[in-house]
PDB file of N, CA and C in Angstrom:
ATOM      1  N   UNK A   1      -5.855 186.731  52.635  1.00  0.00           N
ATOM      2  CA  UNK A   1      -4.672 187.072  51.845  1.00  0.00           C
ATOM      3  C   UNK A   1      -4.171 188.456  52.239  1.00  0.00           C
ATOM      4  N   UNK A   2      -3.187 188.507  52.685  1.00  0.00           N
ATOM      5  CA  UNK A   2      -2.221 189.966  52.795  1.00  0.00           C
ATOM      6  C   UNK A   2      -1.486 190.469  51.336  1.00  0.00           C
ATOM      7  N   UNK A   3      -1.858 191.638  51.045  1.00  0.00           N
ATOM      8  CA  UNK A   3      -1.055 191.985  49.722  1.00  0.00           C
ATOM      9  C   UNK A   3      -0.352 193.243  50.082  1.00  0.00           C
ATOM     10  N   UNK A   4       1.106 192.875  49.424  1.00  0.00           N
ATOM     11  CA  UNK A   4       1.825 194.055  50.006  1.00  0.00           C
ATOM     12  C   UNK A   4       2.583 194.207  48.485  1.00  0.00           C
ATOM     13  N   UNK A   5       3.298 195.602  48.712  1.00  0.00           N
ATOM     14  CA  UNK A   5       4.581 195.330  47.241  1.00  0.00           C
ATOM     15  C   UNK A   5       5.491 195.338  47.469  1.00  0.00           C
ATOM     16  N   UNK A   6       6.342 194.290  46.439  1.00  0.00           N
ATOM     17  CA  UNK A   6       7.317 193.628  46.717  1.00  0.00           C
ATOM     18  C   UNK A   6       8.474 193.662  45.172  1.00  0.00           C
ATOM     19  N   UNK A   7       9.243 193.954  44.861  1.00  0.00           N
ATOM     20  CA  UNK A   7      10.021 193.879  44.044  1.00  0.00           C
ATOM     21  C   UNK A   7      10.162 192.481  43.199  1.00  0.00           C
ATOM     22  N   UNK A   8      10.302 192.613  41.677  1.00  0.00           N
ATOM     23  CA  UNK A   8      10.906 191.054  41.353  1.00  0.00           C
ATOM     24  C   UNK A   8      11.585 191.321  40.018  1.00  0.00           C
ATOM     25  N   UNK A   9      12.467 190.870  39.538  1.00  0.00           N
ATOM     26  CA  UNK A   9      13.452 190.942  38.531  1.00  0.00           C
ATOM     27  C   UNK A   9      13.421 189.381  37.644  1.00  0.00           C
ATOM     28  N   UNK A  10      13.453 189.751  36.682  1.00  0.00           N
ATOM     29  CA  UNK A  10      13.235 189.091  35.244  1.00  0.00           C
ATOM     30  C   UNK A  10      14.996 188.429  34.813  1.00  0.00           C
ATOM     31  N   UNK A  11      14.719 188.056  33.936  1.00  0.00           N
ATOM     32  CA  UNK A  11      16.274 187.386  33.173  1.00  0.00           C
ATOM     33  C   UNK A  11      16.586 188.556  32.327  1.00  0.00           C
ATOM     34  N   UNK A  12      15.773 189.553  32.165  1.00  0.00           N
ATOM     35  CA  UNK A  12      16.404 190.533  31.388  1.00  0.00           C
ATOM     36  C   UNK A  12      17.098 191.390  32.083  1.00  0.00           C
ATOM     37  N   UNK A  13      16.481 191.612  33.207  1.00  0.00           N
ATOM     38  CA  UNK A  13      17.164 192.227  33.870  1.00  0.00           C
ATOM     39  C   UNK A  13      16.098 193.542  34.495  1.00  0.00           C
ATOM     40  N   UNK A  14      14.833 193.431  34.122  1.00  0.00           N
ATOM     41  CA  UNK A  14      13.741 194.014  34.586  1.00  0.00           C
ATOM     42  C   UNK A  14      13.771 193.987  35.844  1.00  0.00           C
ATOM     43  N   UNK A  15      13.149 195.222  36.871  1.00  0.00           N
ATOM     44  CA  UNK A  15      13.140 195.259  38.181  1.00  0.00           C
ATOM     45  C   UNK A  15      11.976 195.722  37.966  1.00  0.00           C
ATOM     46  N   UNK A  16      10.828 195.214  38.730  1.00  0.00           N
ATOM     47  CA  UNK A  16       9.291 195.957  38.631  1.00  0.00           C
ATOM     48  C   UNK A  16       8.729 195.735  39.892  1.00  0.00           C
ATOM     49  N   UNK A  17       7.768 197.062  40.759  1.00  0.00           N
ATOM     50  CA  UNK A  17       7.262 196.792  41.825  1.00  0.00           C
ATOM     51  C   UNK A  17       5.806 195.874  41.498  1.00  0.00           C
ATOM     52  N   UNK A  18       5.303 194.947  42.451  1.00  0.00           N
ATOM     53  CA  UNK A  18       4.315 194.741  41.964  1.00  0.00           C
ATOM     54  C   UNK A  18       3.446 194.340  43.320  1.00  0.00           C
ATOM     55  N   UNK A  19       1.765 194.893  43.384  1.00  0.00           N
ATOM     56  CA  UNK A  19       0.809 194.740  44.874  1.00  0.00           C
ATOM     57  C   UNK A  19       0.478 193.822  44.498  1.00  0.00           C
ATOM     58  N   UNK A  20       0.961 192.328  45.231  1.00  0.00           N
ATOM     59  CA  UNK A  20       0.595 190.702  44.974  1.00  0.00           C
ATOM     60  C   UNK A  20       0.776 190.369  46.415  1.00  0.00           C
ATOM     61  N   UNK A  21      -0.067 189.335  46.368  1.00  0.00           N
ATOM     62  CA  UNK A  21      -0.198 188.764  47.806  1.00  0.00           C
ATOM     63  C   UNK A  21       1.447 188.074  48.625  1.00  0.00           C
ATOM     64  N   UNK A  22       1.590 188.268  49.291  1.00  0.00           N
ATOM     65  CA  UNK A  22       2.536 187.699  49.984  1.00  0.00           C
ATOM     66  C   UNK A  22       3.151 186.624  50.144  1.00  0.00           C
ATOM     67  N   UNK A  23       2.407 185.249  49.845  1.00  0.00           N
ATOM     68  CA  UNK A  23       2.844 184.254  49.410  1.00  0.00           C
ATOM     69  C   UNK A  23       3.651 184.098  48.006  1.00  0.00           C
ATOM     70  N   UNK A  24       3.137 184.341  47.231  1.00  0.00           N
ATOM     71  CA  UNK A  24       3.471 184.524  45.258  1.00  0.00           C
ATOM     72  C   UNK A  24       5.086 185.262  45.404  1.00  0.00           C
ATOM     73  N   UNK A  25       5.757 184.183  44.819  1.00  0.00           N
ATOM     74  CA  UNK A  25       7.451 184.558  44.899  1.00  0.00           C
ATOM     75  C   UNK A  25       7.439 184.276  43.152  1.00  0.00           C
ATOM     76  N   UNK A  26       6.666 184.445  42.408  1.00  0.00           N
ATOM     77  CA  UNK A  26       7.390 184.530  41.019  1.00  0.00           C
ATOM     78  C   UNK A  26       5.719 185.131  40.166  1.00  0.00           C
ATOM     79  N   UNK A  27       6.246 185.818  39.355  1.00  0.00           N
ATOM     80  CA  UNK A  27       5.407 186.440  38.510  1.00  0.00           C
ATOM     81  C   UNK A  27       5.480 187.054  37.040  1.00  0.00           C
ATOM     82  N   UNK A  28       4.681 187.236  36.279  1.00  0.00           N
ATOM     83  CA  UNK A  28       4.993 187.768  35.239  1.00  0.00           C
ATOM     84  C   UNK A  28       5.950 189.611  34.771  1.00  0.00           C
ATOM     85  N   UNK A  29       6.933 189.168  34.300  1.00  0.00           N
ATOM     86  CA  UNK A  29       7.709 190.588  33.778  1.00  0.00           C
ATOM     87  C   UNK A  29       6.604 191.758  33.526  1.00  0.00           C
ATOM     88  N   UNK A  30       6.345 192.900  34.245  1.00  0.00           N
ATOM     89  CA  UNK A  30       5.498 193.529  33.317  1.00  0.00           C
ATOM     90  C   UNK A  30       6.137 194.301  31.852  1.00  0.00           C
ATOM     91  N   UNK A  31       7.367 194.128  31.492  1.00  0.00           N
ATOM     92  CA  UNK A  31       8.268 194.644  30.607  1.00  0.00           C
ATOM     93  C   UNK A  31       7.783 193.648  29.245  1.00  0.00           C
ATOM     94  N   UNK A  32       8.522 192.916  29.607  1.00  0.00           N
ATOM     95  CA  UNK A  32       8.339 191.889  28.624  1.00  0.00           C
ATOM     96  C   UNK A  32       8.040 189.777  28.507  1.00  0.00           C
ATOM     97  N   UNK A  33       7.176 190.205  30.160  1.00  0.00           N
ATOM     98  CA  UNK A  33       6.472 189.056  30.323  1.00  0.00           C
ATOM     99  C   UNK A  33       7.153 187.299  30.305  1.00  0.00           C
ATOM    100  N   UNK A  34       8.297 187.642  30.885  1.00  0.00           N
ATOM    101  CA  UNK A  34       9.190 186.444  30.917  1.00  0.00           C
ATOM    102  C   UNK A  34       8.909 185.978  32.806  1.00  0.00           C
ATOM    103  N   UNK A  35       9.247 184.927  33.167  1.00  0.00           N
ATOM    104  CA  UNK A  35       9.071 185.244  34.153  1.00  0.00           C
ATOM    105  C   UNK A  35      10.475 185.812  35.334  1.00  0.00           C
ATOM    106  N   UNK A  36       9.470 186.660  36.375  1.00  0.00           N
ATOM    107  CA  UNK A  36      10.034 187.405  37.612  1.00  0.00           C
ATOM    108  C   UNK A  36      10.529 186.739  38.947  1.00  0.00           C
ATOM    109  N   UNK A  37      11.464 186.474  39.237  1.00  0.00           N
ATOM    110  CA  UNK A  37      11.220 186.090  40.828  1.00  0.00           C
ATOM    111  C   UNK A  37      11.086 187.505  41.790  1.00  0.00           C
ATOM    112  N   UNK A  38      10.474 187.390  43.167  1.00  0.00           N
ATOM    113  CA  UNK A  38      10.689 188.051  43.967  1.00  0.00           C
ATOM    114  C   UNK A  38      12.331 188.351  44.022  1.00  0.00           C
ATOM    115  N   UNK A  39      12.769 189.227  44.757  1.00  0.00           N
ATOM    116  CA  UNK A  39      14.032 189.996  45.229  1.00  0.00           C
ATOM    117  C   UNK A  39      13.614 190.542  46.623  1.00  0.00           C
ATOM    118  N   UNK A  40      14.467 190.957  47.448  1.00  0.00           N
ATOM    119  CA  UNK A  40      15.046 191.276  48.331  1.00  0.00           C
ATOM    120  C   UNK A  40      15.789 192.748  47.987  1.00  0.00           C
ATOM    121  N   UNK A  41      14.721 193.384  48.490  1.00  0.00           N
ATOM    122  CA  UNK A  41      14.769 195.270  47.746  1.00  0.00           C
ATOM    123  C   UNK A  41      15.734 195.661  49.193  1.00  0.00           C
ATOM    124  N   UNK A  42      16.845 196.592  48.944  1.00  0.00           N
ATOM    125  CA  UNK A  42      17.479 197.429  49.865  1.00  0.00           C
ATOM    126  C   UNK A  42      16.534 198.652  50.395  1.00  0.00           C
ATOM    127  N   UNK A  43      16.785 198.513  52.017  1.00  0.00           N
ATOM    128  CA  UNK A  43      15.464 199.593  52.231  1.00  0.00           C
ATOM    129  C   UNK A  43      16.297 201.173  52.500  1.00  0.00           C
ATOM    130  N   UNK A  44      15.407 201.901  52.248  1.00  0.00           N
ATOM    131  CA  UNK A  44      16.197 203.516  52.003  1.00  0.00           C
ATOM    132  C   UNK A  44      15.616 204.091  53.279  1.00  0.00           C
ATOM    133  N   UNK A  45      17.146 204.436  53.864  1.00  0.00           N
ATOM    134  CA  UNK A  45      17.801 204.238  55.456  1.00  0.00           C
ATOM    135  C   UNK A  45      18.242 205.700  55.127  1.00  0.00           C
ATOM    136  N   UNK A  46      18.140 206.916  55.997  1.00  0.00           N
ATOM    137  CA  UNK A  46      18.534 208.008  55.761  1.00  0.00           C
ATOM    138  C   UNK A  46      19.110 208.198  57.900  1.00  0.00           C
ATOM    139  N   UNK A  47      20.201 208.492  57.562  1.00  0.00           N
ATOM    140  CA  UNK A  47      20.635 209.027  58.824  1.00  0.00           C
ATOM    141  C   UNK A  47      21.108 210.217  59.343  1.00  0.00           C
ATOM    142  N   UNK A  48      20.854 210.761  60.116  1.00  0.00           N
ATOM    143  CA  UNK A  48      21.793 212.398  60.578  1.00  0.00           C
ATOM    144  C   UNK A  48      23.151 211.936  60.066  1.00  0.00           C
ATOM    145  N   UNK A  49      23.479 213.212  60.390  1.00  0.00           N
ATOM    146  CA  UNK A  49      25.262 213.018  59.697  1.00  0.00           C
ATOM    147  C   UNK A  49      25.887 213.266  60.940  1.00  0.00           C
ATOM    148  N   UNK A  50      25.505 213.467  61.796  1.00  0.00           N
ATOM    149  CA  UNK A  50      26.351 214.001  62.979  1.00  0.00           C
ATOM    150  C   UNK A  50      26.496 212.510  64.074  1.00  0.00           C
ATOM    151  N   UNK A  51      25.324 212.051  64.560  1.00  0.00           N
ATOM    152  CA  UNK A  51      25.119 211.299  65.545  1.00  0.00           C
ATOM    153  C   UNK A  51      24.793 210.225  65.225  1.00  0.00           C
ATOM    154  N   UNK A  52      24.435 209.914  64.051  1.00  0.00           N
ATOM    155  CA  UNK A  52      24.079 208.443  62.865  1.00  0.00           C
ATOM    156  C   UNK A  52      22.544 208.229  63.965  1.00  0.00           C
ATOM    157  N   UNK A  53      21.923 208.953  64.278  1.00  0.00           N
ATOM    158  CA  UNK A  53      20.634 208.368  64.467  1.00  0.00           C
ATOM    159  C   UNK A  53      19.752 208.549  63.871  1.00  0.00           C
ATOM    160  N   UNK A  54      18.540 207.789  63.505  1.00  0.00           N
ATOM    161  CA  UNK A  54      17.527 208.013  62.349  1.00  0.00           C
ATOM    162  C   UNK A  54      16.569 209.491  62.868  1.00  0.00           C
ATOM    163  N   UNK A  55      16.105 210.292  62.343  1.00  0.00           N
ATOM    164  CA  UNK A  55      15.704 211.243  62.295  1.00  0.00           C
ATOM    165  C   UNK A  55      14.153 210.973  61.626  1.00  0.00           C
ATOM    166  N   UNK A  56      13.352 211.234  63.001  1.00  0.00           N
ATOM    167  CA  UNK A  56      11.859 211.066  62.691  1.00  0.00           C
ATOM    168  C   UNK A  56      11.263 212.738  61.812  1.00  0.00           C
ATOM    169  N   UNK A  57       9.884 212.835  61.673  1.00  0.00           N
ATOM    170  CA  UNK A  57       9.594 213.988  60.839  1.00  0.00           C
ATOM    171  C   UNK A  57       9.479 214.917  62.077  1.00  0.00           C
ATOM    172  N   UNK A  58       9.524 214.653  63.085  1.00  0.00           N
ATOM    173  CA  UNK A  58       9.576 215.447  64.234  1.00  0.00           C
ATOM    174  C   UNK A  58      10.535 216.081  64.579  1.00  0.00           C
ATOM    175  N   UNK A  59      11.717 215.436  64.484  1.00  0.00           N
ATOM    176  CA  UNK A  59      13.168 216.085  64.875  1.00  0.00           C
ATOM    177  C   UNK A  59      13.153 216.791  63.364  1.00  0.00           C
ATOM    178  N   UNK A  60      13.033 217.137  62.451  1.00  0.00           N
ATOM    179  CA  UNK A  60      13.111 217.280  60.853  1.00  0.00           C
ATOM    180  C   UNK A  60      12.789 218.636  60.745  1.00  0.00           C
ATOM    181  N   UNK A  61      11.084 218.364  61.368  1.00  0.00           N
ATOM    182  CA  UNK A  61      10.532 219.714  61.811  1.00  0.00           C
ATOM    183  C   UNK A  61      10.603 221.019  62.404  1.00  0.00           C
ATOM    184  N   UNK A  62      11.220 220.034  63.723  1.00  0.00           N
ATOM    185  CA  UNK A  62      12.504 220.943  65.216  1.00  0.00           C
ATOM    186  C   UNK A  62      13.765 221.789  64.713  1.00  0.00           C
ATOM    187  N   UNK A  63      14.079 220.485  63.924  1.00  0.00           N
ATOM    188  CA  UNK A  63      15.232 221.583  63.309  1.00  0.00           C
ATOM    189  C   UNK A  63      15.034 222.629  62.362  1.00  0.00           C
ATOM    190  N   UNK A  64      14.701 222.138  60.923  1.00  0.00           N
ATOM    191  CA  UNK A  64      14.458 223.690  60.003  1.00  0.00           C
ATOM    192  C   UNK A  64      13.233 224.713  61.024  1.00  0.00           C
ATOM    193  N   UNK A  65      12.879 224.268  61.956  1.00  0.00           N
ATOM    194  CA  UNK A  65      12.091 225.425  62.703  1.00  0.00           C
ATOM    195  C   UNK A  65      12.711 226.379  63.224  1.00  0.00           C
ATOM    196  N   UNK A  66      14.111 225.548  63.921  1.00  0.00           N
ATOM    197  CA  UNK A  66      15.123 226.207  64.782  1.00  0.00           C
ATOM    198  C   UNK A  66      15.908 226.960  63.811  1.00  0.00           C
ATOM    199  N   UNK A  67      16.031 226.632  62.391  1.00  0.00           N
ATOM    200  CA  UNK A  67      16.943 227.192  61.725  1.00  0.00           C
ATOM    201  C   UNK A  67      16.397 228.429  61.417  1.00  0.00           C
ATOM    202  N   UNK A  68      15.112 228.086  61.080  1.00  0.00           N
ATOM    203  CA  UNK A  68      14.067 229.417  60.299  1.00  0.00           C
ATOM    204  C   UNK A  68      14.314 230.865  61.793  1.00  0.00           C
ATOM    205  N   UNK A  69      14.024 230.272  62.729  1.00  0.00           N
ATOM    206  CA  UNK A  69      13.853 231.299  64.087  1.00  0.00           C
ATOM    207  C   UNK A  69      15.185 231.942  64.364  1.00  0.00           C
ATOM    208  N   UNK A  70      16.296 230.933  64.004  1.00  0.00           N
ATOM    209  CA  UNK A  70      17.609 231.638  63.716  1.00  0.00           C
ATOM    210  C   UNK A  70      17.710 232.806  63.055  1.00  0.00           C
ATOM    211  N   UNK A  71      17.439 232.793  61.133  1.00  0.00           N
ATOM    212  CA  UNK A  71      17.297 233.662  60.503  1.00  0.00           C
ATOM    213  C   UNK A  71      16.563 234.768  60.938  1.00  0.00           C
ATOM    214  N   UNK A  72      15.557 234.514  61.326  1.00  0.00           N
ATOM    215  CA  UNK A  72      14.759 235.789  61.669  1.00  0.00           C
ATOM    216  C   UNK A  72      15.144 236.868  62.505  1.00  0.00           C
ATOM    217  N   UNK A  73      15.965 236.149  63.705  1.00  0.00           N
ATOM    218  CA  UNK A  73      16.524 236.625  64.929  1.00  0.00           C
ATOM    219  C   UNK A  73      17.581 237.831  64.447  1.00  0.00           C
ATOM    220  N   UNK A  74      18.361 237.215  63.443  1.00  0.00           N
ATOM    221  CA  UNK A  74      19.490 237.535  62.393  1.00  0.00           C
ATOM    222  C   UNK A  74      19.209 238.605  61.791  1.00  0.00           C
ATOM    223  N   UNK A  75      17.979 238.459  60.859  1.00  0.00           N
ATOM    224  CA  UNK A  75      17.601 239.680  60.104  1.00  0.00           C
ATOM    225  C   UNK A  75      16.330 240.618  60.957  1.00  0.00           C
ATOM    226  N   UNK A  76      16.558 240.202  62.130  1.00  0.00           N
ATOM    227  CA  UNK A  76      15.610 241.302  63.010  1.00  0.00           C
ATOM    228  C   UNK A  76      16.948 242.165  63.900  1.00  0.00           C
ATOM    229  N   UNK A  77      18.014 241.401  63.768  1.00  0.00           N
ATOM    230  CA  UNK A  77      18.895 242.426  64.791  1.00  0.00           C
ATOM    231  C   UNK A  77      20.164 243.222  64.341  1.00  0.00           C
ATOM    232  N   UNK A  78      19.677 243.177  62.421  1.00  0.00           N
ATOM    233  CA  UNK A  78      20.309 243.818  61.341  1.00  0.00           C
ATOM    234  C   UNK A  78      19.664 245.363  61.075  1.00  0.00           C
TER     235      UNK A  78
END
């Protein structure tokens, strides 16, 4: 069995994450215990603003590094 988490929404209108095996497409509300189907969660997509390419923690790093070495440069030649 693979267990991953997966989103599922109720008739109330409950959205709850829940770690259930991968097969299991319906489950109990943990709100108020009606039943859940699985959903189809939107995944959170963050892009540069300049070049629309995804930005690893590496380029993330590169940059506020470059920014920080900026400042310094700045307030060393003040």
């Amino acid at each position: 069995m693979s267990k991953r988490i997966f989103e599922f929404l109720c008739e109330d209108g409950h959205i709850s994450d829940v770690y259930i095996d991968a097969k299991i497409r319906a489950t109990n509300c943990k709100e108020c215990d009606k039943l859940a189907h699985r959903i189809i969660s939107k995944p959170m997509v963050k892009l540069e603003g300049v070049t629309g390419s995804f930005p690893g923690a590496a380029m993330q790093w590169e940059r506020k590094r470059e920014e920080k070495m900026a400042q310094e440069r700045r307030a060393a030649s003040e």
